[in-house]
Protein backbone atom coordinates (compact mmCIF):
# COMPACT_ATOMS: atom_id res chain seq x y z
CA UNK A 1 17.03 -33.10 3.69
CA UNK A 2 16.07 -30.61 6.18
CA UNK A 3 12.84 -29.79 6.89
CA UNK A 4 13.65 -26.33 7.35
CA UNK A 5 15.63 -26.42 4.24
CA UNK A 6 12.25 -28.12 2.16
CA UNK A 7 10.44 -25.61 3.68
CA UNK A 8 12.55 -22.46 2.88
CA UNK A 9 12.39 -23.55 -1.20
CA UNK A 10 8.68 -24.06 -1.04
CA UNK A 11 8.38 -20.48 0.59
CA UNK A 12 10.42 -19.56 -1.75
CA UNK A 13 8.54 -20.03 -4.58
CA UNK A 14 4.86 -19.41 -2.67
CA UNK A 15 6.71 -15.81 -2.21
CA UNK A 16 7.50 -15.76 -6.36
CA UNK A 17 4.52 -17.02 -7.28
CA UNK A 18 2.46 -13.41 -6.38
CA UNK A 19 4.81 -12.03 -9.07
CA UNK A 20 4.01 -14.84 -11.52
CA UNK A 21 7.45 -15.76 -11.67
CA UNK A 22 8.87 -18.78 -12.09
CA UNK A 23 12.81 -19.71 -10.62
CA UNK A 24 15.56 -21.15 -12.31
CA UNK A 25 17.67 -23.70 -9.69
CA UNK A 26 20.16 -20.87 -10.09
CA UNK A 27 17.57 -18.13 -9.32
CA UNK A 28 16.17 -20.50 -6.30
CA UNK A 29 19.84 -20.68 -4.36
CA UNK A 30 20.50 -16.83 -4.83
CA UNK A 31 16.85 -15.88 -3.89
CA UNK A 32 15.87 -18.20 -1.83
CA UNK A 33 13.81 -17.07 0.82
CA UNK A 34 13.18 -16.85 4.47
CA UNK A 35 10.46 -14.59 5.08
CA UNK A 36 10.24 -13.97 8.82
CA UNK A 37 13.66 -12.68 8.83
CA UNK A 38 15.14 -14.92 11.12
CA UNK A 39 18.00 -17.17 9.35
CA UNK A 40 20.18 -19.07 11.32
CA UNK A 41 23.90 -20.54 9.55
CA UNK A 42 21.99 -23.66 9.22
CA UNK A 43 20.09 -22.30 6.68
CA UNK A 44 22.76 -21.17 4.30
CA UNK A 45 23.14 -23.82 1.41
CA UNK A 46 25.11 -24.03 -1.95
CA UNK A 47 23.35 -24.49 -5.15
CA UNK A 48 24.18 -27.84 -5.32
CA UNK A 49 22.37 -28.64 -2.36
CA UNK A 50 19.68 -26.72 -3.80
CA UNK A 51 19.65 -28.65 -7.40
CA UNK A 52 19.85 -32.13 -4.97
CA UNK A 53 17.06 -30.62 -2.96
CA UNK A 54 14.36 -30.16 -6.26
CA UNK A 55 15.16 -33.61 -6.79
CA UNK A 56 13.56 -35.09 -3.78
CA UNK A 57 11.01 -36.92 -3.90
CA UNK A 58 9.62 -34.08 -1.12
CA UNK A 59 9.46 -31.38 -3.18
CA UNK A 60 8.71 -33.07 -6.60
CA UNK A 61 5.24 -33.67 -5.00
CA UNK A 62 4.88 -30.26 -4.42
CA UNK A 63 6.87 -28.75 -7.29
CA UNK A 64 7.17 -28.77 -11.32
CA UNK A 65 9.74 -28.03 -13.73
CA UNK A 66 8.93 -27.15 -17.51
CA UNK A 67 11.74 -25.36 -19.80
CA UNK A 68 14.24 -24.92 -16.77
CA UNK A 69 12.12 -23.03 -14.31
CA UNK A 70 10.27 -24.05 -11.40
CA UNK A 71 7.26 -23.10 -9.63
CA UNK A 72 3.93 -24.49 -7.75
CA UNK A 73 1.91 -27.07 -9.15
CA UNK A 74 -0.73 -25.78 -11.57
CA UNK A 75 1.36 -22.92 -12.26
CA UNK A 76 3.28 -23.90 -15.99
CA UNK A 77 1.71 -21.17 -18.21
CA UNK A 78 3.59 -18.87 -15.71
CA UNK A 79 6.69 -20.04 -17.98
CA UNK A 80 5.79 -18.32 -21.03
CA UNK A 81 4.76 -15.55 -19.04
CA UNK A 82 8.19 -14.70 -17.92
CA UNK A 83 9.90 -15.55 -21.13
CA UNK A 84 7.34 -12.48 -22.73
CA UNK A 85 8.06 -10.20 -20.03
CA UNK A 86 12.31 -10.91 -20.41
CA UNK A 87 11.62 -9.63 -24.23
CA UNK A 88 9.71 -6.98 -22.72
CA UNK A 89 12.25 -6.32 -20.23
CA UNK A 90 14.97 -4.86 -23.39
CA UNK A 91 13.28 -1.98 -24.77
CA UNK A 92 13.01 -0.60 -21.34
CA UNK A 93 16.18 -1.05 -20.16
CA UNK A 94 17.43 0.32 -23.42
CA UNK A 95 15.32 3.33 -22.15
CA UNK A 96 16.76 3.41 -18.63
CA UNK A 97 19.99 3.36 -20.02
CA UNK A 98 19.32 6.17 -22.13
CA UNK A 99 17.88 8.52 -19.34
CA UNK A 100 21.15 7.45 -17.07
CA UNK A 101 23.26 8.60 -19.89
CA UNK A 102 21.78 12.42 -19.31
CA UNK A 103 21.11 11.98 -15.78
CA UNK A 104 24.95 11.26 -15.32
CA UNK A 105 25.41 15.08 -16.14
CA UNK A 106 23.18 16.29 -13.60
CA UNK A 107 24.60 18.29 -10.59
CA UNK A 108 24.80 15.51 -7.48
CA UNK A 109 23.61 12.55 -9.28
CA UNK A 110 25.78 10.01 -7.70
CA UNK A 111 24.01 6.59 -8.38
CA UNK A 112 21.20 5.50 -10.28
CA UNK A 113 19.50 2.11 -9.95
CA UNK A 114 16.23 0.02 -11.61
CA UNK A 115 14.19 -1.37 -8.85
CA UNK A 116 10.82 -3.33 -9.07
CA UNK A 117 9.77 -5.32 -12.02
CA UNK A 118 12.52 -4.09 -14.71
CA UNK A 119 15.56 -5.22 -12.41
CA UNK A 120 13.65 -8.59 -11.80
CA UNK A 121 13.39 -8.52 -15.89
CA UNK A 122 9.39 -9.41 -15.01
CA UNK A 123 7.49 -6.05 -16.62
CA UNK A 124 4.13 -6.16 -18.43
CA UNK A 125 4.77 -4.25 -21.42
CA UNK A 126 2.80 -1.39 -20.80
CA UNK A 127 4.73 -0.93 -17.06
CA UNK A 128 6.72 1.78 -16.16
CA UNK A 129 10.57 2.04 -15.04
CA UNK A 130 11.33 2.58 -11.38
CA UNK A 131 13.92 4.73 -10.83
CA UNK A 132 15.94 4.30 -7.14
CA UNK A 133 18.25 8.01 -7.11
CA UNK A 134 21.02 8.45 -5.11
CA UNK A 135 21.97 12.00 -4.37
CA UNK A 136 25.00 14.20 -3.21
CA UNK A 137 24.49 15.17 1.20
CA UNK A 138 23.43 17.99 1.57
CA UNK A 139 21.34 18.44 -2.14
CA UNK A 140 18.54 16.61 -2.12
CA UNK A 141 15.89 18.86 -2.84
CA UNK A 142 18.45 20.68 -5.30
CA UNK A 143 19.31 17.33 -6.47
CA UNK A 144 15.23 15.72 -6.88
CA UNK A 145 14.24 19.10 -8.83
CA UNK A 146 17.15 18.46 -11.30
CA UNK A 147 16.87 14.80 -11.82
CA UNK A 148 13.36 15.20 -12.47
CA UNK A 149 13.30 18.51 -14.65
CA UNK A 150 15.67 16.50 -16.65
CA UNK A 151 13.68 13.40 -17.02
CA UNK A 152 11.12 15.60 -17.99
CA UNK A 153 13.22 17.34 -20.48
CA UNK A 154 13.89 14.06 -22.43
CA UNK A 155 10.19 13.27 -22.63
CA UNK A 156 10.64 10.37 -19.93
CA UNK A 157 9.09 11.27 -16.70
CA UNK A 158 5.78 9.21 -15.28
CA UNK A 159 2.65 11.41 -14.25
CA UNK A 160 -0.89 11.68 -15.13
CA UNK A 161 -1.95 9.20 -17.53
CA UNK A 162 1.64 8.66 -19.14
CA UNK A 163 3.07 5.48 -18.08
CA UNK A 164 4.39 2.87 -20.29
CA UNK A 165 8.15 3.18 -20.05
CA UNK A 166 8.16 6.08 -18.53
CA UNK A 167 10.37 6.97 -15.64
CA UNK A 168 9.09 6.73 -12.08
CA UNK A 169 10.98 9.30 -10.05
CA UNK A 170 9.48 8.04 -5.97
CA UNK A 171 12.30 7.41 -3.98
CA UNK A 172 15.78 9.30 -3.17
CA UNK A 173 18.47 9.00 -0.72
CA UNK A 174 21.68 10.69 -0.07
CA UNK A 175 25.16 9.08 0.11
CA UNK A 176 24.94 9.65 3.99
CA UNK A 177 21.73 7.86 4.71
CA UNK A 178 22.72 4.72 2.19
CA UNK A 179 20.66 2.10 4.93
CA UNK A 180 17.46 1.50 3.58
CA UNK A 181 15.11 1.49 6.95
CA UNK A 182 12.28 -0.30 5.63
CA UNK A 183 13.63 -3.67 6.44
CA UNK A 184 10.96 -5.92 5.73
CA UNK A 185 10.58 -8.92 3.21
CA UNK A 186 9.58 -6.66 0.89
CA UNK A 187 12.19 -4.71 0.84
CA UNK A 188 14.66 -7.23 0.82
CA UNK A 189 13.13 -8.62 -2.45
CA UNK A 190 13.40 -5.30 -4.06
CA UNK A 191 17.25 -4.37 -3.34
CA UNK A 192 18.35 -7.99 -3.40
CA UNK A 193 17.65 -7.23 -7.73
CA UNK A 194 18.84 -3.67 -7.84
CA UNK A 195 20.09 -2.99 -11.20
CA UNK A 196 22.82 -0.22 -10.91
CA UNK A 197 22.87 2.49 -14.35
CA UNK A 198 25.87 4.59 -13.24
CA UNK A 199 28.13 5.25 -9.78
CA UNK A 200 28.92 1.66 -9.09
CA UNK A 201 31.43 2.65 -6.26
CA UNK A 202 27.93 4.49 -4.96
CA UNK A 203 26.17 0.89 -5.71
CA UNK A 204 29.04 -1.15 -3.73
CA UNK A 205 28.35 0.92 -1.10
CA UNK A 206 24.72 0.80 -1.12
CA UNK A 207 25.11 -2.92 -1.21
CA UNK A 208 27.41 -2.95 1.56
CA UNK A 209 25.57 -0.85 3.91
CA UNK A 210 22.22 -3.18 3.57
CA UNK A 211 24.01 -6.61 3.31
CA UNK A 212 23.33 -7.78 6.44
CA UNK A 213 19.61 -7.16 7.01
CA UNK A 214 18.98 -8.07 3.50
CA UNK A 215 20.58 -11.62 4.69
CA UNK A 216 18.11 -12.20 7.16
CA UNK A 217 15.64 -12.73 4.41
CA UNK A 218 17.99 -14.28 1.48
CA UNK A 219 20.86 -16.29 3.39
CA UNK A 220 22.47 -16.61 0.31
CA UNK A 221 22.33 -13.31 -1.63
CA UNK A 222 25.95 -11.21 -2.00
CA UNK A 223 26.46 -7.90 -3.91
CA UNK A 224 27.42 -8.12 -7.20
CA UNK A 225 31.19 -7.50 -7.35
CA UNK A 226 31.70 -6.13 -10.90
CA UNK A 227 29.80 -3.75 -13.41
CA UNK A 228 26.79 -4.81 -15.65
CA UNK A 229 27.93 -5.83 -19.21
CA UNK A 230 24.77 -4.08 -20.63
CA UNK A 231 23.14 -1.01 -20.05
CA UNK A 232 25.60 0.44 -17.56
CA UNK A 233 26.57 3.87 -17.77
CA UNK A 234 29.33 5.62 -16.14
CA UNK A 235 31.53 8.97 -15.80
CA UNK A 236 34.33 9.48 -18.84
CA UNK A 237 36.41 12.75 -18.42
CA UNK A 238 34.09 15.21 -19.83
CA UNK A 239 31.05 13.73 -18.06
CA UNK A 240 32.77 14.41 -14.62
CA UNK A 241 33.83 17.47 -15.69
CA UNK A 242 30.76 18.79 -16.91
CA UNK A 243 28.97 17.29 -13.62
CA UNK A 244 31.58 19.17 -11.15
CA UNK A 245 31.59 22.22 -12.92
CA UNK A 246 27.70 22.45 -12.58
CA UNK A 247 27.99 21.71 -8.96
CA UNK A 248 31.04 24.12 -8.31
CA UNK A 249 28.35 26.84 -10.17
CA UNK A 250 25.47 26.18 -7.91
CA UNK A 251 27.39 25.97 -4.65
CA UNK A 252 29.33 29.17 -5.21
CA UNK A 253 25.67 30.80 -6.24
CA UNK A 254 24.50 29.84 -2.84
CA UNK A 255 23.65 26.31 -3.02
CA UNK A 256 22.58 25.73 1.04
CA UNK A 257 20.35 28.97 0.23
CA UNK A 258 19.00 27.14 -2.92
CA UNK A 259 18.89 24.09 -0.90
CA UNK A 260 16.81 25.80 2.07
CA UNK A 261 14.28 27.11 -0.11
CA UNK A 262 13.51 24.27 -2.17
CA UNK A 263 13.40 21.98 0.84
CA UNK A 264 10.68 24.32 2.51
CA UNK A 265 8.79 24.43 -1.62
CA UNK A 266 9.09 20.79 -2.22
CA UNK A 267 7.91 19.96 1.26
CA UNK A 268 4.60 21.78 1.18
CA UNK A 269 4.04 21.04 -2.49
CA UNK A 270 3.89 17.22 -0.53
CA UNK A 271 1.83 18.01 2.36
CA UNK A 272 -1.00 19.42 0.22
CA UNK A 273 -1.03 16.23 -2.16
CA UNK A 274 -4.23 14.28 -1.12
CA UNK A 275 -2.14 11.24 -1.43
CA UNK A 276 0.22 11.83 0.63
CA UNK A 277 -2.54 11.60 3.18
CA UNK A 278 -3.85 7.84 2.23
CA UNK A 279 -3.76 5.27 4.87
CA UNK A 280 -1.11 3.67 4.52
CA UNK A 281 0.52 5.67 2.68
CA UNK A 282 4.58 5.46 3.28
CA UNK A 283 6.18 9.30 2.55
CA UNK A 284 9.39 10.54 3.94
CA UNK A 285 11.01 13.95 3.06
CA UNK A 286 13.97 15.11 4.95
CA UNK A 287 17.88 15.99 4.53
CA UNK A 288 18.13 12.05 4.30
CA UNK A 289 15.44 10.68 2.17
CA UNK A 290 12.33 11.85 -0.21
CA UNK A 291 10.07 8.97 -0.67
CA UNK A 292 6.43 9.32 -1.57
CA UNK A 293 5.24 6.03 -2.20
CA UNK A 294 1.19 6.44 -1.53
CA UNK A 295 0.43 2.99 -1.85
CA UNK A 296 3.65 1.17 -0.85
CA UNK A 297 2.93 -2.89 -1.33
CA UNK A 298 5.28 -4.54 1.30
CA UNK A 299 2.04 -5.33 3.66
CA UNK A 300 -0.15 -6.33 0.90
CA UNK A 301 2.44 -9.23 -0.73
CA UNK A 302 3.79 -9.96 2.78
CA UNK A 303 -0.01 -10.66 3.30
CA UNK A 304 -0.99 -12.32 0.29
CA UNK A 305 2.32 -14.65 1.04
CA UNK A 306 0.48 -15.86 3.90
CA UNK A 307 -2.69 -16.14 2.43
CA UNK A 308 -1.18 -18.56 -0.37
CA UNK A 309 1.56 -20.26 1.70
CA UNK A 310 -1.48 -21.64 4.59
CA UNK A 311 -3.71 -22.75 1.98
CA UNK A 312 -0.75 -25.37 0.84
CA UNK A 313 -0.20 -28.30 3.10
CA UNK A 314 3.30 -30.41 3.77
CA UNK A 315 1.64 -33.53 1.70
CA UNK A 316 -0.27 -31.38 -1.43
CA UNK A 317 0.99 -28.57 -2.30
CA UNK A 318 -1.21 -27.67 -5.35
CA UNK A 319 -1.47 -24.20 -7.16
CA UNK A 320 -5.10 -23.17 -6.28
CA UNK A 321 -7.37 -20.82 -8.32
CA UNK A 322 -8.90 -18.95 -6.07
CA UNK A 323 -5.12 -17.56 -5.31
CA UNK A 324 -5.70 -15.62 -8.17
């Protein structure tokens, strides 16, 4: 086997293992890491290569298995920690659903996705949803205010002390700027589980546009090519009509105008937001993107991965507590 190979899977699941979450083989060939961002062809492999690979007598040293899922040594009750979160996963994405049933209706909606720990199917149960919104060019700050007066609306939307499964509105795009230009390991982790809620041709797209840098971290990741069977919502008839009628209203009522002034509103509501002014802090709003992410956690995993993955050695690779 190749050492890069051995190396990548153990990586792999150093990189999982700050999410407490354990990999199916399956899960280990579609994820499966290379986290400076630098893979060659070489390091491409098919899952059977990857089932072979857990095999070895290499990683088996490093590496258990319990219930079909594998992670570091030391690391088993992580099983039944995933399992729990899974169940948790349903009621929430029974709420997402919900909320991209409305949002479908809203004036420039054109996708919406689940990002972080819902689309992995890993939340704690009193975690929120993370909403990724994409939005019609041109209406962003038309299209934010909507989304999230309608979130709102249905009781949904994350602030203040109101959390658990509650809608976290931090990050739109439009369908001109679909490139995600954090491109970091992070990053890739996060859009290589995107769960799409409505616009799939928006999604394919999406998918399409960050394929390749997303490949530099997960060699074998590809965009899913058909719909979700559960929880996917999408435009019948009415729904489009209702949507384009809304749309033909506001642009006829002077929509750029609208636009203008809400961009200039929204903008300094931001800039006077003490946290938009943390170190660190990772906030965008232009034509192209509103992001306000005050304490984004790319550095701090991609740090921790480092931490963990030097305290392991090629000959014992054993889950240590002090990780924790």
């Amino acid at each position: 086997m190749k050492s890069s190979f051995s190396e990548n899977i153990l990586s792999t699941l150093v990189y999982y293992d700050i999410f407490d979450y354990p990999l199916t083989s399956f899960e280990l060939w579609k994820y499966l890491t290379v986290p400076g961002g630098d893979v060659t062809e070489t390091e491409k492999c098919s899952l059977g290569e990857i089932i072979q690979a857990l095999d070895s007598e290499d990683i088996k040293k490093n590496v258990e298995e319990f219930r079909g899922f594998y992670f570091l040594k030391g690391r088993r009750t992580l099983v039944a920690r995933r399992i729990q979160n899974d169940k948790n996963s349903i009621a929430k994405f029974k709420t997402a659903g919900r909320v991209a049933w409305w949002l479908r209706l809203v004036p420039f909606v054109r996708m919406i996705a689940v990002t972080g720990t819902l689309a992995m199917k890993n939340p704690e149960q009193n975690s929120d949803i993370d909403f990724f919104v994409v939005l019609g060019k041109g209406r962003i700050f038309t299209g934010r205010l909507l989304v999230t007066a309608m979130v709102h609306l249905l009781g949904k939307r994350r602030h203040g002390k109101k959390i658990k499964n509650r809608v976290c509105l931090n990050y739109f795009i439009t369908i001109g700027s679909l490139e995600i230009q954090r491109q970091d390991l992070f990053a890739a982790n996060e859009y290589s589980f995107i769960y799409p809620l409505f616009g799939f041709n928006f999604f394919q797209r999406f998918c399409k546009a960050n394929l390749n840098w997303i490949k530099k971290f997960k060699p074998n990741w590809e965009a899913p090519e058909i719909e979700p069977a559960k929880y996917y919502r999408e435009h019948g008839k009415m729904s489009r009509l209702i949507q384009k009628t809304k749309e033909t209203l506001i642009n006829f009522l002077g929509g750029d105008i609208m636009e203008a002034w809400l961009k200039s509103k929204q903008i300094a509501w931001i800039e006077k937001n003490p946290l938009t002014h943390r170190a660190g802090a990772y906030i965008e709003a232009t034509d192209k993107n509103l992001i306000f992410l005050p304490e984004p956690q790319g550095v701090k995993i991609y740090g921790e991965y480092h931490k963990r993955r030097n305290k392991l050695t090629p000959s014992e690779l054993v889950y240590d507590e002090s990780f924790s």
